[in-house]
C-alpha atoms as a PDB file:
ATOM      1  CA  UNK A   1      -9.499  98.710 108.675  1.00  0.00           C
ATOM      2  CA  UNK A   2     -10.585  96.610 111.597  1.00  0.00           C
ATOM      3  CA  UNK A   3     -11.297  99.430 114.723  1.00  0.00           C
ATOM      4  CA  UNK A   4     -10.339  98.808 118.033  1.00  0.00           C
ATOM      5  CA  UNK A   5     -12.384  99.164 121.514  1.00  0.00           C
ATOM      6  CA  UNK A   6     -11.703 102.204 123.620  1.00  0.00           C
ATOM      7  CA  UNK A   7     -10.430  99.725 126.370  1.00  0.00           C
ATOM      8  CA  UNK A   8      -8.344  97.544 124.218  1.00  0.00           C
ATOM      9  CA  UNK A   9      -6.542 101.141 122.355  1.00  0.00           C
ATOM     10  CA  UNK A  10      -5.647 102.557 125.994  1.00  0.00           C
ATOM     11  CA  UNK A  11      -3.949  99.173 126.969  1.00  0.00           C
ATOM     12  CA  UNK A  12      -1.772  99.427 123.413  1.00  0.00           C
ATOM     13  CA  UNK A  13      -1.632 102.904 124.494  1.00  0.00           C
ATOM     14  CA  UNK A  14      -0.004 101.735 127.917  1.00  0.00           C
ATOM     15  CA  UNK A  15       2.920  99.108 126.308  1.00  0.00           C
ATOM     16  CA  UNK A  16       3.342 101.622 123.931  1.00  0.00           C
ATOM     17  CA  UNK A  17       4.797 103.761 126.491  1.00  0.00           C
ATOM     18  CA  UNK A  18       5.779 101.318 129.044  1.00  0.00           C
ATOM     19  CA  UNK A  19       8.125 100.130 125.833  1.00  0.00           C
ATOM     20  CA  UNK A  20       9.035 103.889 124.930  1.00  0.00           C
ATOM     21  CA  UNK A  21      10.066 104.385 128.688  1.00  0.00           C
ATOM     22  CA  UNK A  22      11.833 101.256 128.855  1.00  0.00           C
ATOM     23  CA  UNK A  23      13.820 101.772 125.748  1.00  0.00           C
ATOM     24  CA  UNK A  24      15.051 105.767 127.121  1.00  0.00           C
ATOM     25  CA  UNK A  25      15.742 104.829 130.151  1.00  0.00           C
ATOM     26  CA  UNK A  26      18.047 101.872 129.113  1.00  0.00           C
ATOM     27  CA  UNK A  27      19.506 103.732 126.246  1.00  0.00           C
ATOM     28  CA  UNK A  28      19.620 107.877 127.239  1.00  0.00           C
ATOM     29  CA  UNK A  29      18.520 108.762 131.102  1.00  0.00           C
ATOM     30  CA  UNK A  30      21.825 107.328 132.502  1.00  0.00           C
ATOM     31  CA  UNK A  31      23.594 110.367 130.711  1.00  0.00           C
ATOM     32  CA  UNK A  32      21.003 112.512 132.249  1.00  0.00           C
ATOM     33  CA  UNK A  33      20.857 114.381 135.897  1.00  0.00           C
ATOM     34  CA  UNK A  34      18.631 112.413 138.377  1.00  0.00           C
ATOM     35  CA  UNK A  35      15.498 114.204 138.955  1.00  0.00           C
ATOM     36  CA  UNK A  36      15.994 113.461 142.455  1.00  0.00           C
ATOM     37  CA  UNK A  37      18.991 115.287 142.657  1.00  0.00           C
ATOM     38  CA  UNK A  38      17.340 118.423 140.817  1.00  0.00           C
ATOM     39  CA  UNK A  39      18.076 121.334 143.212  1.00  0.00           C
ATOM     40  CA  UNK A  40      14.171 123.122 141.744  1.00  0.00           C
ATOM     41  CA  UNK A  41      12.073 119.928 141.823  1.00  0.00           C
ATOM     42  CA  UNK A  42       9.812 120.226 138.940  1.00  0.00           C
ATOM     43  CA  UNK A  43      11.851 123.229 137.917  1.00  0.00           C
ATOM     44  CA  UNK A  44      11.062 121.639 133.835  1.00  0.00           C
ATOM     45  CA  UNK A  45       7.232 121.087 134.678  1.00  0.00           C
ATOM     46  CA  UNK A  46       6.374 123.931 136.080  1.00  0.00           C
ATOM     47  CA  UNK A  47       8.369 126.157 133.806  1.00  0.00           C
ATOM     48  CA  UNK A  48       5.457 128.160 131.881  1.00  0.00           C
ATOM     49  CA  UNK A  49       8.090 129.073 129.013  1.00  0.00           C
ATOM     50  CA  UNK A  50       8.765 125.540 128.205  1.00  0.00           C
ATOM     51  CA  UNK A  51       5.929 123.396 128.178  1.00  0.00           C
ATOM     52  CA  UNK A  52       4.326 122.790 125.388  1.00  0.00           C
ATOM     53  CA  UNK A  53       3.263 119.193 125.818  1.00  0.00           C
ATOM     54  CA  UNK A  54       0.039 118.251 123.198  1.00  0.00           C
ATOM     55  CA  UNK A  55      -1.945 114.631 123.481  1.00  0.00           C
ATOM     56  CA  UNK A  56      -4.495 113.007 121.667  1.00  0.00           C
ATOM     57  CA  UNK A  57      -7.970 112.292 122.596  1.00  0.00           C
ATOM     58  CA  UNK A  58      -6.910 108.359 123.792  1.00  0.00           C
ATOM     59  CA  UNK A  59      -3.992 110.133 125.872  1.00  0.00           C
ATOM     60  CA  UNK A  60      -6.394 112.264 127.428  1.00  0.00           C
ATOM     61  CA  UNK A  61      -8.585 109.656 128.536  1.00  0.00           C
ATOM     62  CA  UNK A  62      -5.599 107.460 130.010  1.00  0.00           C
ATOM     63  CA  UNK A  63      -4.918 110.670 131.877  1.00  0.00           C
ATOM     64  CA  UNK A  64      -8.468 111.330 132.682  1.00  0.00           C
ATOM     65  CA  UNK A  65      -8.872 107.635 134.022  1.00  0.00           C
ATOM     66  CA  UNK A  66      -5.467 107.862 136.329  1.00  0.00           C
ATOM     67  CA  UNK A  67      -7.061 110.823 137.745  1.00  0.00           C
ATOM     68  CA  UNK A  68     -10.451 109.145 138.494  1.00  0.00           C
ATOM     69  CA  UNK A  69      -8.182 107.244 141.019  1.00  0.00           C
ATOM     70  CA  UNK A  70      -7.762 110.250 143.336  1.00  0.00           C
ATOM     71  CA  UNK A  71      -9.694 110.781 146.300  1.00  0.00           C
ATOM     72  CA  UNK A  72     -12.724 113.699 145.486  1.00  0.00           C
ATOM     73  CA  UNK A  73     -10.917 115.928 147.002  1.00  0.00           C
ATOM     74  CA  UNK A  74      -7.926 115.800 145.208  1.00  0.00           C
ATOM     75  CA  UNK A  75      -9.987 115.210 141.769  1.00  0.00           C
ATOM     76  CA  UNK A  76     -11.520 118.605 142.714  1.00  0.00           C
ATOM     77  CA  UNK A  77      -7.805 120.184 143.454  1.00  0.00           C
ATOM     78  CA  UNK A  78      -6.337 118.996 140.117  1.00  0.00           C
ATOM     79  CA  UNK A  79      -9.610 119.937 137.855  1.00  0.00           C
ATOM     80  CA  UNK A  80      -9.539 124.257 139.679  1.00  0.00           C
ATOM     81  CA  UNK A  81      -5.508 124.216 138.446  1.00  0.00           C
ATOM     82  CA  UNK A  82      -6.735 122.469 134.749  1.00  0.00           C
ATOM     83  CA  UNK A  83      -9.139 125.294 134.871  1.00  0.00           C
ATOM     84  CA  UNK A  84      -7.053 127.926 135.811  1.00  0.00           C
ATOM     85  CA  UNK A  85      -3.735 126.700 133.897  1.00  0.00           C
ATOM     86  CA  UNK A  86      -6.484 127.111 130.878  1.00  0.00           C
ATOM     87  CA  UNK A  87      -7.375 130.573 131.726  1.00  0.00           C
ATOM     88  CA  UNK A  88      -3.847 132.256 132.896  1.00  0.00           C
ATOM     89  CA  UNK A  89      -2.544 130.636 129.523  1.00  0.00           C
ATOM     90  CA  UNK A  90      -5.500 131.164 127.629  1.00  0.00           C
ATOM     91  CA  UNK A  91      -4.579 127.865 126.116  1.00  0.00           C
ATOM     92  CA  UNK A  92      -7.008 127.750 123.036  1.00  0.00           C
ATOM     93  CA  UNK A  93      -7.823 124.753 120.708  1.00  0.00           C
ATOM     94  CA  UNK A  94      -7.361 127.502 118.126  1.00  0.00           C
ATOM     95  CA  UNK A  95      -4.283 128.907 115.761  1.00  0.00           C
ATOM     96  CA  UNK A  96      -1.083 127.704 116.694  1.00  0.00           C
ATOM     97  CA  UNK A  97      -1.420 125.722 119.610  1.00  0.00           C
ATOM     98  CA  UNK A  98       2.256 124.517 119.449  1.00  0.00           C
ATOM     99  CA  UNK A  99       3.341 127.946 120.701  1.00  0.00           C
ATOM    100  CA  UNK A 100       1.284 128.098 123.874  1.00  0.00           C
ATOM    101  CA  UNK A 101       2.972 127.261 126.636  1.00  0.00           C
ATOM    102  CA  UNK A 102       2.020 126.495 130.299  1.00  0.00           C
ATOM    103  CA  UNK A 103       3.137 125.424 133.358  1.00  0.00           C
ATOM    104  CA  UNK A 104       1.906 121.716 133.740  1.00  0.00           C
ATOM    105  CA  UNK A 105      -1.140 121.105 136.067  1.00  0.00           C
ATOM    106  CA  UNK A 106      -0.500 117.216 136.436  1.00  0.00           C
ATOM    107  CA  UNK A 107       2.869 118.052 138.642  1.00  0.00           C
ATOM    108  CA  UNK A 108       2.099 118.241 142.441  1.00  0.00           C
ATOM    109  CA  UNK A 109       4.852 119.668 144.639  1.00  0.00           C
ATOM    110  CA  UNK A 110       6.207 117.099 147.199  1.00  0.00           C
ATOM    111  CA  UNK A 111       4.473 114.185 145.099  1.00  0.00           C
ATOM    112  CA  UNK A 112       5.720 114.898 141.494  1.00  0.00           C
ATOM    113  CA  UNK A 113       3.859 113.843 138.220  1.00  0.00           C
ATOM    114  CA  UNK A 114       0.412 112.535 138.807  1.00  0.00           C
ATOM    115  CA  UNK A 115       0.389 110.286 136.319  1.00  0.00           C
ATOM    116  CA  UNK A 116       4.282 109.406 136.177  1.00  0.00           C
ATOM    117  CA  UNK A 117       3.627 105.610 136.092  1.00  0.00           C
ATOM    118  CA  UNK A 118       0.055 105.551 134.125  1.00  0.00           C
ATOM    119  CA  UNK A 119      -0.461 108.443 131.749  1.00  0.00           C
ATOM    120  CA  UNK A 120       2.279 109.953 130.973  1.00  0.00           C
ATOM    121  CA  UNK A 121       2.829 111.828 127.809  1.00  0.00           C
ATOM    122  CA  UNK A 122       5.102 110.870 125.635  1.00  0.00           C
ATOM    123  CA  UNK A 123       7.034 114.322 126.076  1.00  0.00           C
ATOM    124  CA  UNK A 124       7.345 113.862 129.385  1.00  0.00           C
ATOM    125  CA  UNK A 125       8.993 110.526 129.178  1.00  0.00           C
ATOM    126  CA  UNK A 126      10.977 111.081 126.845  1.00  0.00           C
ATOM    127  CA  UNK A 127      12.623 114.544 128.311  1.00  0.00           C
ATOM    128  CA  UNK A 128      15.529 114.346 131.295  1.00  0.00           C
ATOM    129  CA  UNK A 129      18.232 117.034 132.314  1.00  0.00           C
ATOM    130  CA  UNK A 130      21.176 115.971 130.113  1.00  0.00           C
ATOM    131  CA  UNK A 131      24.062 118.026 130.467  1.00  0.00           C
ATOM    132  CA  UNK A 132      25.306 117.401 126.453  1.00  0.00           C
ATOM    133  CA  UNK A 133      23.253 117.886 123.370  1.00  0.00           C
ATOM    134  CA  UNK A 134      24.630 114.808 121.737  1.00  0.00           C
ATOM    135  CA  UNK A 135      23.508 112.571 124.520  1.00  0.00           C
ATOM    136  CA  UNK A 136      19.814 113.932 124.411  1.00  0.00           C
ATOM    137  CA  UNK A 137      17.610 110.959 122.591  1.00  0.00           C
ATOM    138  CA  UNK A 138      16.665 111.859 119.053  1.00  0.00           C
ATOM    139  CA  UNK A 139      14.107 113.712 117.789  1.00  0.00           C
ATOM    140  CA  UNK A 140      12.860 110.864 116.010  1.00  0.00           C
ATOM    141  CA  UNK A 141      12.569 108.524 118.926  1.00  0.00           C
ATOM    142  CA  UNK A 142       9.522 110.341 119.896  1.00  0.00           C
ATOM    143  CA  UNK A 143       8.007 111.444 116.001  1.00  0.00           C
ATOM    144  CA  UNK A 144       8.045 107.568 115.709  1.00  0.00           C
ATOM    145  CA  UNK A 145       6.219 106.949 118.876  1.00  0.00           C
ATOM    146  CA  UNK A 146       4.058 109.905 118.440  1.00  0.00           C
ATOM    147  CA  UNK A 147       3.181 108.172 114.937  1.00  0.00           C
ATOM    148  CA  UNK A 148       2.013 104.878 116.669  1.00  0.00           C
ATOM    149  CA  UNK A 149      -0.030 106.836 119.156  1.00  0.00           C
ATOM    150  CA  UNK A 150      -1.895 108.582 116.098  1.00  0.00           C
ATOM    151  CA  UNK A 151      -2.273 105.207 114.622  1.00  0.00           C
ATOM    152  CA  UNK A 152      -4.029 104.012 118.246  1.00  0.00           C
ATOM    153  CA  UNK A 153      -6.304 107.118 117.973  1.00  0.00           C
ATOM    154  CA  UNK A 154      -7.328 106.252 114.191  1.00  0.00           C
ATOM    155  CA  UNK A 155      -8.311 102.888 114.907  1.00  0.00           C
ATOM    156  CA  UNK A 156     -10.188 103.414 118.445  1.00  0.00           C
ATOM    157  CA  UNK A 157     -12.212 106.371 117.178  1.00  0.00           C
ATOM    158  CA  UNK A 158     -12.265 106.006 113.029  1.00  0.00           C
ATOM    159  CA  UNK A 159     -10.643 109.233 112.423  1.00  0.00           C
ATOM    160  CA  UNK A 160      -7.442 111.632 113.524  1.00  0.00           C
ATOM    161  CA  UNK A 161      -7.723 113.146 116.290  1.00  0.00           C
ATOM    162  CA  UNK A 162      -6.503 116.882 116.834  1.00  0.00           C
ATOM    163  CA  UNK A 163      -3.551 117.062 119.269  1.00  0.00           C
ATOM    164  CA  UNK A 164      -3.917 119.669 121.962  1.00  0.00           C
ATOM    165  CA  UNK A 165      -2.369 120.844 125.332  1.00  0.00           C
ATOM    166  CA  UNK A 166      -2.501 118.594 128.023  1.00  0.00           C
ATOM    167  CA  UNK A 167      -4.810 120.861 130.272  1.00  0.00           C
ATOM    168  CA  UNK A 168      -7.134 121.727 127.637  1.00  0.00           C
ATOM    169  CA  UNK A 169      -7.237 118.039 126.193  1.00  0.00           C
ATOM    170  CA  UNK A 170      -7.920 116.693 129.780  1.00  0.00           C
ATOM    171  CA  UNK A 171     -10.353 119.376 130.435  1.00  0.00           C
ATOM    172  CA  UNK A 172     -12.287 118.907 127.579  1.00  0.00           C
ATOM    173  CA  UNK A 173     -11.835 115.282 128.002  1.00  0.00           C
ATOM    174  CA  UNK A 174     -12.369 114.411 124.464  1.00  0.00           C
ATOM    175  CA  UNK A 175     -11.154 115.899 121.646  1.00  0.00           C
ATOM    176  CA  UNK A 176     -11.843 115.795 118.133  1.00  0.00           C
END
């Protein structure tokens, strides 16, 4: 199996999603309620029974390198509520990480996601407001993309990588 650079894995990584995000919001998010129009912006991100978002170790680096485009002072902001999302969640690479939830760290009142156009998780992309079950996109949609993003990871770094919260993945900054 021919590996792939860091740098050419987190521009797959990038038309991966840029695809993925293209494809829901042509084919689902017109059936869903405009963020815009939410009357709790961020209500879904911030909502510490909910979010459960995990990411691989490429993921985390996209995330880590939108960040590195913040001013110092902001980089300093976002890494305290990483810190302390860890440590009021006690979000733990350990047992069953799928049930620890968290209210995101990446969402910034008045601004929104901070990595909405570069970063993104799949998750996040993937979820909307719709007011019907049957016109939510299908669980699939995302195992499939989820699939191809494991694939990315396997051929940047040789091996799987463990998928872990989003604030303890970016905290870390690499996982295994």
């Amino acid at each position: 199996m021919k590996r792939l650079s860091e740098r050419l894995a987190l521009e797959k990584l990038q038309k991966l999603k840029d695809d993925f995000t293209k494809s829901i919001k042509s084919n689902y998010e017109h059936k869903a309620k405009s963020c815009l129009t939410c009357e709790t912006n961020g209500a879904c991100c911030l909502d510490a029974h909910f979010v459960n978002v995990h990411i691989t170790k490429l993921e985390a680096i996209a995330i880590q390198n939108t960040l590195a485009n913040l001013t110092e002072h902001n980089k300093a902001k976002i890494s305290q509520r990483i810190e302390r999302t860890i440590n009021k969640y006690k979000l733990s690479r350990f047992g069953d990480t799928f049930s620890q939830t968290y209210a995101c760290p990446l969402f910034e009142k008045g601004t929104g996601c901070l990595v909405h156009f570069e970063g993104k998780p799949l998750p996040c992309i993937q979820h909307a407001c719709y007011e019907n079950k049957e016109d939510l996109p299908p669980d699939e949609l995302l195992a499939e993309q989820e699939g191809r993003v494991e694939k990315l990871n396997i051929l940047a770094y040789g091996k799987r990588t463990t998928w872990l919260p989003l604030p303890l993945a970016i905290h870390t900054g690499r996982t295994d």
